[in-house]
C-alpha atoms as a PDB file:
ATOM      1  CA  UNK A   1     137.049 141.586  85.407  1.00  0.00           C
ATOM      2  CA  UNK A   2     138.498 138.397  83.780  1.00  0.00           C
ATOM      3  CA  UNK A   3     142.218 138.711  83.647  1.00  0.00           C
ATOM      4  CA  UNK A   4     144.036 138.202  80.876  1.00  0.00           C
ATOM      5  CA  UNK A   5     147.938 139.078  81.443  1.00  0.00           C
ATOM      6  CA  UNK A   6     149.590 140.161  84.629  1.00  0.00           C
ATOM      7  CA  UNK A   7     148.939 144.192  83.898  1.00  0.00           C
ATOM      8  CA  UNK A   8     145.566 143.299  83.851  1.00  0.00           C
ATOM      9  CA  UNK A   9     145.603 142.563  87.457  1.00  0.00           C
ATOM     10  CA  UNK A  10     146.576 146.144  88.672  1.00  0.00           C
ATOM     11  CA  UNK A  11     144.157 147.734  86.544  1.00  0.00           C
ATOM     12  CA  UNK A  12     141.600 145.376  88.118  1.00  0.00           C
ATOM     13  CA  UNK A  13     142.625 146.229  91.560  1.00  0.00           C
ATOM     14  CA  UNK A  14     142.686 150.012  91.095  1.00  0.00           C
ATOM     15  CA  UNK A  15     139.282 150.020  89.573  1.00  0.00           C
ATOM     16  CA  UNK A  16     137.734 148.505  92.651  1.00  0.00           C
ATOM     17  CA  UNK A  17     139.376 150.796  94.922  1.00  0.00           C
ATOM     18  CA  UNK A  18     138.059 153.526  93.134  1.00  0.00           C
ATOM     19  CA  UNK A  19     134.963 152.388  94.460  1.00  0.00           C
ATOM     20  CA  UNK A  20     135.583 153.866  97.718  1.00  0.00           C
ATOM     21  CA  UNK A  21     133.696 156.561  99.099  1.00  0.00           C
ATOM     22  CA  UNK A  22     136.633 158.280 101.784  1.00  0.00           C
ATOM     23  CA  UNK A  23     139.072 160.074  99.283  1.00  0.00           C
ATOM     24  CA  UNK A  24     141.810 159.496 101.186  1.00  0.00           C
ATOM     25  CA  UNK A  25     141.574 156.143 101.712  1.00  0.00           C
ATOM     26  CA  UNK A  26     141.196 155.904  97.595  1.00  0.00           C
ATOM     27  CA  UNK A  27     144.126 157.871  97.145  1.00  0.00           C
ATOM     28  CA  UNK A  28     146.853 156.240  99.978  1.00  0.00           C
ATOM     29  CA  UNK A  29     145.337 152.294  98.727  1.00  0.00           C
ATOM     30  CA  UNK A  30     145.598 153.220  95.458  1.00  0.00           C
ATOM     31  CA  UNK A  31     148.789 154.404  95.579  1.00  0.00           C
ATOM     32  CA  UNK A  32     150.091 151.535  97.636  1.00  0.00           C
ATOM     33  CA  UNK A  33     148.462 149.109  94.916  1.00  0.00           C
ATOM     34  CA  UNK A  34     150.974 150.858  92.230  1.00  0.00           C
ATOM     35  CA  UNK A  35     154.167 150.881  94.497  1.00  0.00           C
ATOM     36  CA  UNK A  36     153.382 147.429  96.132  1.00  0.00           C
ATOM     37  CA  UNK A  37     152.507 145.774  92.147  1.00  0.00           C
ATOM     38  CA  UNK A  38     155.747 147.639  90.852  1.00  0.00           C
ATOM     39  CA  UNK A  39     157.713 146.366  93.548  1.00  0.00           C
ATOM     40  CA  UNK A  40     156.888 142.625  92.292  1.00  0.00           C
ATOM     41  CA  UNK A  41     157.619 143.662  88.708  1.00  0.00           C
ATOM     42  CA  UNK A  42     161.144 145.616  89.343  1.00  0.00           C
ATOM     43  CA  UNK A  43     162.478 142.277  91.569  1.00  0.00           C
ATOM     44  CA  UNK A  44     160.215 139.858  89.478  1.00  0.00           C
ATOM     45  CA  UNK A  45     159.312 138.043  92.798  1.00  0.00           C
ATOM     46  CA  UNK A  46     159.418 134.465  92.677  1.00  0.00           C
ATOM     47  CA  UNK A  47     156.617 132.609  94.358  1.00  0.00           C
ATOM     48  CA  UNK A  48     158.848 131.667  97.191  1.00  0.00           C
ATOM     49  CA  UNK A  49     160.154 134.850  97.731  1.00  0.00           C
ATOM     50  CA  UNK A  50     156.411 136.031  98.067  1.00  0.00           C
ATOM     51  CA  UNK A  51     155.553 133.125 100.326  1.00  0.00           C
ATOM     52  CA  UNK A  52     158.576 134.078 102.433  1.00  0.00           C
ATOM     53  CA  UNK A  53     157.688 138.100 102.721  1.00  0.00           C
ATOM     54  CA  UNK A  54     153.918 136.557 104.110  1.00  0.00           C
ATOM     55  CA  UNK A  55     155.769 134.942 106.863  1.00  0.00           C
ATOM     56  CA  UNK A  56     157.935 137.333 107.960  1.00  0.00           C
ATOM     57  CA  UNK A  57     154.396 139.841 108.111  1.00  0.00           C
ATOM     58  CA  UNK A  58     152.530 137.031 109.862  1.00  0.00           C
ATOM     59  CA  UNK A  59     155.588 136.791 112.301  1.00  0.00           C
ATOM     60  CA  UNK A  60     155.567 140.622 113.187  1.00  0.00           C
ATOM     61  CA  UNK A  61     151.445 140.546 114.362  1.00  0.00           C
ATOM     62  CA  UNK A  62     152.432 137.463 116.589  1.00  0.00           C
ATOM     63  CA  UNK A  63     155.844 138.859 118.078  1.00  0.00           C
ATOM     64  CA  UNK A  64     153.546 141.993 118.942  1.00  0.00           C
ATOM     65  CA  UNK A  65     151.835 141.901 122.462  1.00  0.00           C
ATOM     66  CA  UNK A  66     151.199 144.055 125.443  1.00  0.00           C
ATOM     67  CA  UNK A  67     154.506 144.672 126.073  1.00  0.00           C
ATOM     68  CA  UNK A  68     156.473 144.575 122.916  1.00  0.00           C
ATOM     69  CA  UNK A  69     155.715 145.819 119.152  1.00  0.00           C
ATOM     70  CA  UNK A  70     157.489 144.446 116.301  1.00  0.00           C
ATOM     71  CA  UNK A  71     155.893 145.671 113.751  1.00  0.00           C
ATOM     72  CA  UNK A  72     156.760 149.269 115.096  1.00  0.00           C
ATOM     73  CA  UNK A  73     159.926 147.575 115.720  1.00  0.00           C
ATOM     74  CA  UNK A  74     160.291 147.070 111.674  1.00  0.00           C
ATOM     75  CA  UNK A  75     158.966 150.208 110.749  1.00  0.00           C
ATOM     76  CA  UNK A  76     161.637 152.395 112.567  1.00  0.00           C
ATOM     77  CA  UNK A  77     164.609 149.589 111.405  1.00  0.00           C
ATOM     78  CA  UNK A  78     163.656 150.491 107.957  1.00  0.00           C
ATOM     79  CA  UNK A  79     163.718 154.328 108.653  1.00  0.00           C
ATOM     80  CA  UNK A  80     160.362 154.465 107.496  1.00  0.00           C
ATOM     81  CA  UNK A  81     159.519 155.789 110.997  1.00  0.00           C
ATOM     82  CA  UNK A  82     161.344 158.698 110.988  1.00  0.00           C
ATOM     83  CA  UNK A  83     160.493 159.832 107.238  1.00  0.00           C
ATOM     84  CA  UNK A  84     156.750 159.667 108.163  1.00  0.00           C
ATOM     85  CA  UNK A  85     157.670 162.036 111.455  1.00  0.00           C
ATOM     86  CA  UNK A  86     160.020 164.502 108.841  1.00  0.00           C
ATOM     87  CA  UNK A  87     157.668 164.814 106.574  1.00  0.00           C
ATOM     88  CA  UNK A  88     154.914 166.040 109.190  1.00  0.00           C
ATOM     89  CA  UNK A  89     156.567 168.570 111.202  1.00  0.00           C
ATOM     90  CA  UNK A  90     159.017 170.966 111.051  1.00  0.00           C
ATOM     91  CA  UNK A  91     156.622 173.124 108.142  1.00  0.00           C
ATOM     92  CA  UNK A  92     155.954 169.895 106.527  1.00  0.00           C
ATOM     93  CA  UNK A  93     159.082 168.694 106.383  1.00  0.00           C
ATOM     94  CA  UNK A  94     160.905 172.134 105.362  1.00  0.00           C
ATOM     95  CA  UNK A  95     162.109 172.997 108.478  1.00  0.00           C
ATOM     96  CA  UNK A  96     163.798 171.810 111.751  1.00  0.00           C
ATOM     97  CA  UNK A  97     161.770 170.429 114.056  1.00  0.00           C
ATOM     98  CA  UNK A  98     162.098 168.891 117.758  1.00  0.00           C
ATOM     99  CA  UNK A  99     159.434 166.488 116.452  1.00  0.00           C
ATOM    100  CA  UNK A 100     161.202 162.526 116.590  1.00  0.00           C
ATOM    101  CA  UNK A 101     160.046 159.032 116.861  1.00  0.00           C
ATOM    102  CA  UNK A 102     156.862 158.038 119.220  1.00  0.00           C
ATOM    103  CA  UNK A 103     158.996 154.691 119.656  1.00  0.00           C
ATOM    104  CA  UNK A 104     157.167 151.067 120.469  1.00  0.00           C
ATOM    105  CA  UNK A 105     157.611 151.789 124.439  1.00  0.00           C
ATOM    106  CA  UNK A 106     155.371 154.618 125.596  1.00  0.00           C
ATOM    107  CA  UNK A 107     152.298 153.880 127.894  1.00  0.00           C
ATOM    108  CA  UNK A 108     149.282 155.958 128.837  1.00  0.00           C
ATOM    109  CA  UNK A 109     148.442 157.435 131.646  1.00  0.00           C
ATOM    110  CA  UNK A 110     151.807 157.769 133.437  1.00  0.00           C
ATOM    111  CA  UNK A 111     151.775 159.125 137.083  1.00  0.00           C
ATOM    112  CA  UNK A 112     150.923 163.072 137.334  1.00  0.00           C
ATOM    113  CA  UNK A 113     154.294 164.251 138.970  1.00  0.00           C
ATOM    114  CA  UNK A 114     155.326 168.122 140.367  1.00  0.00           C
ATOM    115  CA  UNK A 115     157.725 169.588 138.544  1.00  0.00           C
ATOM    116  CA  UNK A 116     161.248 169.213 140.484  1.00  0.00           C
ATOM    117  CA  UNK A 117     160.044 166.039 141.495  1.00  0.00           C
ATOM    118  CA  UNK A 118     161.697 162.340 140.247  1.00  0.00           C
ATOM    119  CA  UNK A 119     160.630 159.939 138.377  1.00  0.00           C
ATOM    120  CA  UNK A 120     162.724 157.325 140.150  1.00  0.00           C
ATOM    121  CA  UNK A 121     159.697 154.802 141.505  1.00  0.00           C
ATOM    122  CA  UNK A 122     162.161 151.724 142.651  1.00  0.00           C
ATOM    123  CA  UNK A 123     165.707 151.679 143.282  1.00  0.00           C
ATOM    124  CA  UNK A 124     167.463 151.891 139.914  1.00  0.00           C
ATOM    125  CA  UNK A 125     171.623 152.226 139.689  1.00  0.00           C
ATOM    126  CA  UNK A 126     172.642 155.073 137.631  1.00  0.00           C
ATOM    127  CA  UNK A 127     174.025 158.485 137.709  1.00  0.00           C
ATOM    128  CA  UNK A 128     171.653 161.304 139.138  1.00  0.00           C
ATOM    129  CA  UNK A 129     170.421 163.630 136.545  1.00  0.00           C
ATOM    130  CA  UNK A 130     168.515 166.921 136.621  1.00  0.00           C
ATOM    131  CA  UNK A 131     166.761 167.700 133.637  1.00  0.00           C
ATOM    132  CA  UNK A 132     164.847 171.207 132.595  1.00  0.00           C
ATOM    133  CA  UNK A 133     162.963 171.567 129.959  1.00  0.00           C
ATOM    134  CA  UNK A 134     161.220 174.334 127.933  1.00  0.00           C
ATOM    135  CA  UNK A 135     158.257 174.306 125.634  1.00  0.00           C
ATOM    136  CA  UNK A 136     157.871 177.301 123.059  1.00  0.00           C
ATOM    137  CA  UNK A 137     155.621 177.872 119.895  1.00  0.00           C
ATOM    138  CA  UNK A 138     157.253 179.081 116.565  1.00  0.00           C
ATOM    139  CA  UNK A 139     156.963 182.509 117.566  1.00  0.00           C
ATOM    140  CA  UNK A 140     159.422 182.065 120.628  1.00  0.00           C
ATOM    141  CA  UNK A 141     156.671 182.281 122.994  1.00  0.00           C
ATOM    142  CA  UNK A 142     156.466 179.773 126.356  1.00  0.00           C
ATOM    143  CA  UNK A 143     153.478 177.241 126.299  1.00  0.00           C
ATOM    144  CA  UNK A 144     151.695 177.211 129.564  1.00  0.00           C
ATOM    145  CA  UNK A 145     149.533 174.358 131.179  1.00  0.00           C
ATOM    146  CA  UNK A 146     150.873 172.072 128.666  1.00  0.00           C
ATOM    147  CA  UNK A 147     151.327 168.162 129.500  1.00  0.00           C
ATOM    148  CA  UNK A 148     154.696 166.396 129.235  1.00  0.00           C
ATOM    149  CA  UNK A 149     154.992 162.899 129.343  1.00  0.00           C
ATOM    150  CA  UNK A 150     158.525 161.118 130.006  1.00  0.00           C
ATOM    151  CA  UNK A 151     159.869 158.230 130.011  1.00  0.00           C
ATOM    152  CA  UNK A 152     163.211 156.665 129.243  1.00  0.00           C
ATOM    153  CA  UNK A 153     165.719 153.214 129.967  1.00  0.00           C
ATOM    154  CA  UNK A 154     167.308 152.686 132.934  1.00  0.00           C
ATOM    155  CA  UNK A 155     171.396 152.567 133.118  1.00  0.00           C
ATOM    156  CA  UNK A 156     171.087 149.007 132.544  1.00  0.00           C
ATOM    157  CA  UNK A 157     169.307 149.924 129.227  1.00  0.00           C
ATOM    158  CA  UNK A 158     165.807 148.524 130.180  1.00  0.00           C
ATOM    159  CA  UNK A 159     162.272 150.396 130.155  1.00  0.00           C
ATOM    160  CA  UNK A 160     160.252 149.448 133.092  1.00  0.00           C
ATOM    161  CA  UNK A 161     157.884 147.718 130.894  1.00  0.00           C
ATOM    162  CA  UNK A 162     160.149 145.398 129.947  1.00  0.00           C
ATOM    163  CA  UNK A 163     161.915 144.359 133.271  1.00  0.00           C
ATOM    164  CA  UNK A 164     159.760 143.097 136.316  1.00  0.00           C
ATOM    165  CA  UNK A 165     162.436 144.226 138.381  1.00  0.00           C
ATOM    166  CA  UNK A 166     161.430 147.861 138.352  1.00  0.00           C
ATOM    167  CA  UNK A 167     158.514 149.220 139.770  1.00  0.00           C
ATOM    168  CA  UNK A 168     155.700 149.674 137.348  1.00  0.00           C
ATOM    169  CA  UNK A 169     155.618 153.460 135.899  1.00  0.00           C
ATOM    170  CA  UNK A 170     159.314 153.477 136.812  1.00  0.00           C
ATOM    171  CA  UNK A 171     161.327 155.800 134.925  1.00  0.00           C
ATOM    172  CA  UNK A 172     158.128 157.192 134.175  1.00  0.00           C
ATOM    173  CA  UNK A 173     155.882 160.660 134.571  1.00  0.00           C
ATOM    174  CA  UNK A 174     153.785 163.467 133.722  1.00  0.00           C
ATOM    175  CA  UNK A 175     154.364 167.463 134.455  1.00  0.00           C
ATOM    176  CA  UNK A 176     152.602 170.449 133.548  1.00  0.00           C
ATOM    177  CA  UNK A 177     154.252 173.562 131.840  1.00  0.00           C
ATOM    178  CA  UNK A 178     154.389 176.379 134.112  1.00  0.00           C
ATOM    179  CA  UNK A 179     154.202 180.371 133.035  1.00  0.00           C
ATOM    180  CA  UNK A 180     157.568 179.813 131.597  1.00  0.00           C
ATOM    181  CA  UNK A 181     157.032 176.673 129.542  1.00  0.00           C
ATOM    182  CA  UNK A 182     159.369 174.933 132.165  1.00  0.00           C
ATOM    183  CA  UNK A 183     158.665 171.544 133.625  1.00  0.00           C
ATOM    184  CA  UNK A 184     162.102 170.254 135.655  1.00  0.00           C
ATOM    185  CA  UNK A 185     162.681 166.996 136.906  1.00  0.00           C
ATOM    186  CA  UNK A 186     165.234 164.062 138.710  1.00  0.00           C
ATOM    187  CA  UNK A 187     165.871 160.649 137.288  1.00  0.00           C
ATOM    188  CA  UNK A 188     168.826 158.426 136.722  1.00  0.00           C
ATOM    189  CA  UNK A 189     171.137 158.894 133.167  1.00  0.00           C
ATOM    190  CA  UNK A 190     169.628 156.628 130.940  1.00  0.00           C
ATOM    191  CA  UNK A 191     171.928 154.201 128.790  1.00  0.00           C
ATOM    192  CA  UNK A 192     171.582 153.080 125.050  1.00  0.00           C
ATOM    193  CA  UNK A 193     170.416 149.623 124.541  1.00  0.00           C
ATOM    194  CA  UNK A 194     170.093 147.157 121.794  1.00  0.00           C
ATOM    195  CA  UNK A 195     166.268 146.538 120.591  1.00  0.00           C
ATOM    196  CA  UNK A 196     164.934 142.957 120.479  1.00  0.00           C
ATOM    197  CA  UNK A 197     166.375 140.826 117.880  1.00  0.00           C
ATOM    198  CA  UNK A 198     164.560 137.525 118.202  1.00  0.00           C
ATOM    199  CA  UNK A 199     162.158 138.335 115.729  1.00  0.00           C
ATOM    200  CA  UNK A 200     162.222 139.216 111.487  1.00  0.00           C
ATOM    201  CA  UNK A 201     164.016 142.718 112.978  1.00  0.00           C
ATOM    202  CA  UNK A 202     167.106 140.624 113.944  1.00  0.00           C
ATOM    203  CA  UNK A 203     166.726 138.954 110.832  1.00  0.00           C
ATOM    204  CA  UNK A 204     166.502 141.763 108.926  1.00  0.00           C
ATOM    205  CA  UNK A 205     169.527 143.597 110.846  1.00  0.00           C
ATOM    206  CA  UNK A 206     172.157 140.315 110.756  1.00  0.00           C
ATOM    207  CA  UNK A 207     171.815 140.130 106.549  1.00  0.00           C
ATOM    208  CA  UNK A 208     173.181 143.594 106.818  1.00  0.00           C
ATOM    209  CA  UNK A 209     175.534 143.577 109.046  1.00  0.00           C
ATOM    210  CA  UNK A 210     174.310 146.307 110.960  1.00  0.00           C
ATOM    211  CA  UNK A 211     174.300 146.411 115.043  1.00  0.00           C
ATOM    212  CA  UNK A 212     171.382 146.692 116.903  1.00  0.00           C
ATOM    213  CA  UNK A 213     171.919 149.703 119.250  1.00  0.00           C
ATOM    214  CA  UNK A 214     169.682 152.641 120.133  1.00  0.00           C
ATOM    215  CA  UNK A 215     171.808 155.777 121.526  1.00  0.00           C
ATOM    216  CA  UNK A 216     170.896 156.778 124.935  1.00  0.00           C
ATOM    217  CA  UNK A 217     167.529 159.118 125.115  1.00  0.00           C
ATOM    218  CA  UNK A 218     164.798 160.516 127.232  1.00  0.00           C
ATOM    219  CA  UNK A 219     161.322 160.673 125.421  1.00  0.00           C
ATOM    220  CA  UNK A 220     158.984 163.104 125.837  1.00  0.00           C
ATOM    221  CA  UNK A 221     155.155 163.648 124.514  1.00  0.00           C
ATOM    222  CA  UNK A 222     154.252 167.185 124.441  1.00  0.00           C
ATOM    223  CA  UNK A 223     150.135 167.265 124.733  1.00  0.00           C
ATOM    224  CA  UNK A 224     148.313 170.658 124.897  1.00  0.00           C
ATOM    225  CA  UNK A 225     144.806 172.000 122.484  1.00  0.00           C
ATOM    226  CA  UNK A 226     145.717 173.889 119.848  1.00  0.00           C
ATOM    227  CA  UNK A 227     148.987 172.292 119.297  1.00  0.00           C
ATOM    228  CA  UNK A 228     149.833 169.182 117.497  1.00  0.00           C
ATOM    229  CA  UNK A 229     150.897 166.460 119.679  1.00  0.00           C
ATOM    230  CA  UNK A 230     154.941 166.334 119.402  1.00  0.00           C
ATOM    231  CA  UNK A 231     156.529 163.056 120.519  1.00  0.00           C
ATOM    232  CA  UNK A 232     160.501 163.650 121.046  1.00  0.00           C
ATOM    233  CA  UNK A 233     163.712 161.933 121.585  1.00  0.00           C
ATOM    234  CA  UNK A 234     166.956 163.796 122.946  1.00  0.00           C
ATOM    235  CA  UNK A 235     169.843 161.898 122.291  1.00  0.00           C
ATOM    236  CA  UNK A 236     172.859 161.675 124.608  1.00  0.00           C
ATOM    237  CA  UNK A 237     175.495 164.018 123.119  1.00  0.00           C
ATOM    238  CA  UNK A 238     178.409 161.195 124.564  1.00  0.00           C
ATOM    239  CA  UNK A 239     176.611 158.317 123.162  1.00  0.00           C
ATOM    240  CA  UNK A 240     179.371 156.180 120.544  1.00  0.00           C
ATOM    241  CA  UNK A 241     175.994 155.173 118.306  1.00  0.00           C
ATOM    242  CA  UNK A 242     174.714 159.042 117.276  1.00  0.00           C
ATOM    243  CA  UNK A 243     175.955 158.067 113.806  1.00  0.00           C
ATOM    244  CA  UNK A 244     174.876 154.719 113.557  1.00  0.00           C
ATOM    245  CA  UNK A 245     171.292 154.297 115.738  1.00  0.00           C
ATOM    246  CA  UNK A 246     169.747 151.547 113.903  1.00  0.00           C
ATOM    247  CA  UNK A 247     166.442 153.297 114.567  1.00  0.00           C
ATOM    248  CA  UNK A 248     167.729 156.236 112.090  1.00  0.00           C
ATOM    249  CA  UNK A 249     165.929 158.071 114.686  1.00  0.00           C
ATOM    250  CA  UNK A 250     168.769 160.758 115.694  1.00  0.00           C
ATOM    251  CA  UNK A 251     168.411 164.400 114.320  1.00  0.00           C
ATOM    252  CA  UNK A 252     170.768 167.406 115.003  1.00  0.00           C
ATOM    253  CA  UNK A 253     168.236 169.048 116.972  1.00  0.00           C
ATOM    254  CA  UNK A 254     167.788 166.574 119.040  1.00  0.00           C
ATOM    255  CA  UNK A 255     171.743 165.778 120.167  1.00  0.00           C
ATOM    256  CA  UNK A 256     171.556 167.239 123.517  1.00  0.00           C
ATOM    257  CA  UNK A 257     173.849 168.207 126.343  1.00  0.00           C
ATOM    258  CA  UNK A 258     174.303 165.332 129.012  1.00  0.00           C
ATOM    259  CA  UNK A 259     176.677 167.654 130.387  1.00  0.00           C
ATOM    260  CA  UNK A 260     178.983 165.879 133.375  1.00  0.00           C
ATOM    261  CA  UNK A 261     179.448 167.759 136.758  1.00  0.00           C
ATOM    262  CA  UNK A 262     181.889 165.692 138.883  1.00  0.00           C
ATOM    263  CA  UNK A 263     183.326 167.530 142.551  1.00  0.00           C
ATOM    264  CA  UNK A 264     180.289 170.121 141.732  1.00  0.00           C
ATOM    265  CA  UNK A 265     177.659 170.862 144.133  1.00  0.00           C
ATOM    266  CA  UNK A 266     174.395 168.713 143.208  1.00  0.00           C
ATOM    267  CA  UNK A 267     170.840 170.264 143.132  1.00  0.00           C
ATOM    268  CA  UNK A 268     169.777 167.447 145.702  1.00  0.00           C
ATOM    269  CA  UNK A 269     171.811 167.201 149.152  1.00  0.00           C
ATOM    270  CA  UNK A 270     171.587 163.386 148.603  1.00  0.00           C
ATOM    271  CA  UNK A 271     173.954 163.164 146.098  1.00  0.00           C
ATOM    272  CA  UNK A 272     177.686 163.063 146.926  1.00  0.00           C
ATOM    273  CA  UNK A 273     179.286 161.858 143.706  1.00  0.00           C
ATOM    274  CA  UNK A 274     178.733 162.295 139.938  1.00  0.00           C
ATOM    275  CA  UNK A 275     175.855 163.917 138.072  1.00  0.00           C
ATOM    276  CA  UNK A 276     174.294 164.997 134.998  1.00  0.00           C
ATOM    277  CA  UNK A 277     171.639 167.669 133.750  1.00  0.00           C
ATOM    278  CA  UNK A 278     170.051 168.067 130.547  1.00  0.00           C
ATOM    279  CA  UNK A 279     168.711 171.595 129.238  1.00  0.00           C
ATOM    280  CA  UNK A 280     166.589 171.172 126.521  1.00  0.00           C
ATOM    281  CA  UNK A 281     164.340 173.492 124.409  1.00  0.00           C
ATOM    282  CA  UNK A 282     161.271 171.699 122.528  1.00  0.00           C
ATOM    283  CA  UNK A 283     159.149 174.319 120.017  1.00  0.00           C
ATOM    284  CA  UNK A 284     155.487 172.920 118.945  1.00  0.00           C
ATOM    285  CA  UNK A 285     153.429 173.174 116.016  1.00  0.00           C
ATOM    286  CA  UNK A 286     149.724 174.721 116.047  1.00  0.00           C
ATOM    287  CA  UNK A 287     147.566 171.889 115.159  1.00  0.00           C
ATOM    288  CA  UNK A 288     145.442 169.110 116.589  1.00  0.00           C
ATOM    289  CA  UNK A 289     146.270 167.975 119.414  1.00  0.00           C
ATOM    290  CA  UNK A 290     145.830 163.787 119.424  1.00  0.00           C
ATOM    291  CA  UNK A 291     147.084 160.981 121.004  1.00  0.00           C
ATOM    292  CA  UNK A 292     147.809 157.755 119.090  1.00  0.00           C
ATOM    293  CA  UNK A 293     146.905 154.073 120.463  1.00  0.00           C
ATOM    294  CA  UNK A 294     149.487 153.054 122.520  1.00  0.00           C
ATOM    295  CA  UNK A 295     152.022 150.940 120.734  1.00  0.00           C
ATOM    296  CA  UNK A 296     152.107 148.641 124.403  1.00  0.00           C
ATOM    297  CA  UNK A 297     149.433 148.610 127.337  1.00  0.00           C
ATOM    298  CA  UNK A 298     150.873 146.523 129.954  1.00  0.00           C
ATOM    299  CA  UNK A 299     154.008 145.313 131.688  1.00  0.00           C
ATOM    300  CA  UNK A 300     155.997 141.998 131.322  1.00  0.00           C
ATOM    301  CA  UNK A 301     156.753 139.104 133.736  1.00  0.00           C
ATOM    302  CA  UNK A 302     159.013 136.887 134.483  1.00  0.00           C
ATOM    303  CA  UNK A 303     162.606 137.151 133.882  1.00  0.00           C
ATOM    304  CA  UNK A 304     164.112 140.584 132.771  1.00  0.00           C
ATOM    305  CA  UNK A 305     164.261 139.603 128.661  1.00  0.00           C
ATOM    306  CA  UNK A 306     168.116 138.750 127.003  1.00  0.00           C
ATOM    307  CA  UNK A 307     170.586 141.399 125.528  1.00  0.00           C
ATOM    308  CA  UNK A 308     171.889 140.245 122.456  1.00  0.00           C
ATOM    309  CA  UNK A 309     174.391 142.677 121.021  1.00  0.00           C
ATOM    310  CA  UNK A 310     174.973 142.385 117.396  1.00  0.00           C
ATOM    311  CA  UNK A 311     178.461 143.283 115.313  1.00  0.00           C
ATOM    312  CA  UNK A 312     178.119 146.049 113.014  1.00  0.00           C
ATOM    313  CA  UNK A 313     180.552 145.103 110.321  1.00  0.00           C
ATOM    314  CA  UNK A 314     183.151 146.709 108.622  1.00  0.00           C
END
């Protein structure tokens, strides 16, 4: 088509994506055509502006590499990370659910650990705590033989990935569901951390004045047939950035009990001091049961990477 005026150009594009054979790739391009084409209407985007938006996208794809993703980074700054995940569990989005964020850190093939056992690979500071968890369907009934990946920060608010001081796989492991849906294990309290801002992210976060804190979490990917794979986050009920995580990744049923035992007995003998434990109940979705490409696929070197904090203003 020759075009004649600026409409012309979205009727154009539509009418060669309706050329496409897989009906839901015709119907999510076609819709982003509209949104993307009204977008540059409603702000009448100047050609600098546009220029501007291809650099910041050409940024993300380079600031992405095996051990950091930016462009998930973006996607979960903007919330648009945890709409996709509400709007695909919890009955389609009607519902609860302890469905949350897959997050730009996880890493296949984590070590196959016993439930009890710790995660703890290296030595890492931080409070001991003993975490049991429970996997149920939406009938109330335990899950057996499913597969639960972990992983979380350490206290210093690094994932193992990211700091060459830990072990790799630190912080890290896999257990199997038992009769009861249980899996247990030991690791050290994990502490909230501020996410990368070197990139269009920190960009993005100083123009609003927002800070650049995650609340302290434990992940968890909850793999078995039959079910829909569940990635979860449960959030550290004493955490000061519940309200404010600028991954808008916190839900209320995920806010769970880091409950404190100081001068009580520990489960381990080792432990004279302070602890934690976590009791958590996950319920899962009959569905497929996938696994995504793993947002990172290796571990970095060098020095451990800066913490820049950012002011979240009044």
């Amino acid at each position: 088509m020759i075009i004649n005026n600026q409409q012309e150009v979205t009727d154009a594009v539509l009418a060669e994506l309706a050329r496409a054979t897989d009906p839901r790739f015709r119907d999510i391009m076609s819709a982003a055509v509209r949104h993307l084409h009204g977008f540059a209407r409603e702000t009448r985007l100047t050609e600098v502006e546009f220029h501007q938006a291809c650099a910041v996208i050409a940024r993300l794809g380079q600031l992405s590499t095996a051990s950091h993703n930016e462009v998930v980074l973006i996607a979960g700054s903007l919330g648009l990370s945890s709409l996709v995940c509400l709007l695909n569990n919890g009955d389609s989005g009607q519902t609860d659910t302890t469905a949350n964020l897959m997050g730009p850190f996880w890493r296949m093939d984590s070590p196959n650990t016993l439930n009890g056992g710790s995660i703890v690979r290296s030595p890492t500071p931080g409070a001991p705590i003993f975490v049991n968890a429970w996997v149920r369907d939406r009938h109330g009934h335990p899950v057996q033989d499913a597969e639960v990946d972990v992983w979380h920060t350490s206290a210093d608010g690094f994932y193992e990935n990211q700091d060459p001081e830990q072990a790799d796989m630190n912080l890290r492991g896999k257990f199997t569901t038992d009769a009861h849906g249980h899996i247990a294990f030991r690791s050290v309290k994990p502490a909230g951390y501020p996410i990368p801002v070197s990139g269009p992210v920190g960009d993005l976060l100083r123009v609003q004045g927002r800070h650049n804190m995650r609340p302290a979490h434990i992940h968890f990917m909850i793999y078995k047939p039959g079910f829909k794979t569940q990635f979860s986050q449960v959030y550290s009920s004493d955490d000061p950035n519940l309200e404010t995580d600028v991954q808008f990744g916190v839900t209320r049923a995920l806010v769970g009990q880091y409950v404190l035992h100081d001068g009580e007995k520990a489960p381990a003998d080792d432990i004279k001091g302070p602890w934690y434990s976590l009791d958590h109940y996950f319920v899962i979705e009959a569905g497929e049961a996938t696994l995504p490409r793993p947002p990172i696929t290796g571990k970095a070197h060098g020095a451990r990477p800066d913490q820049t904090i950012l002011a979240r203003s009044a």
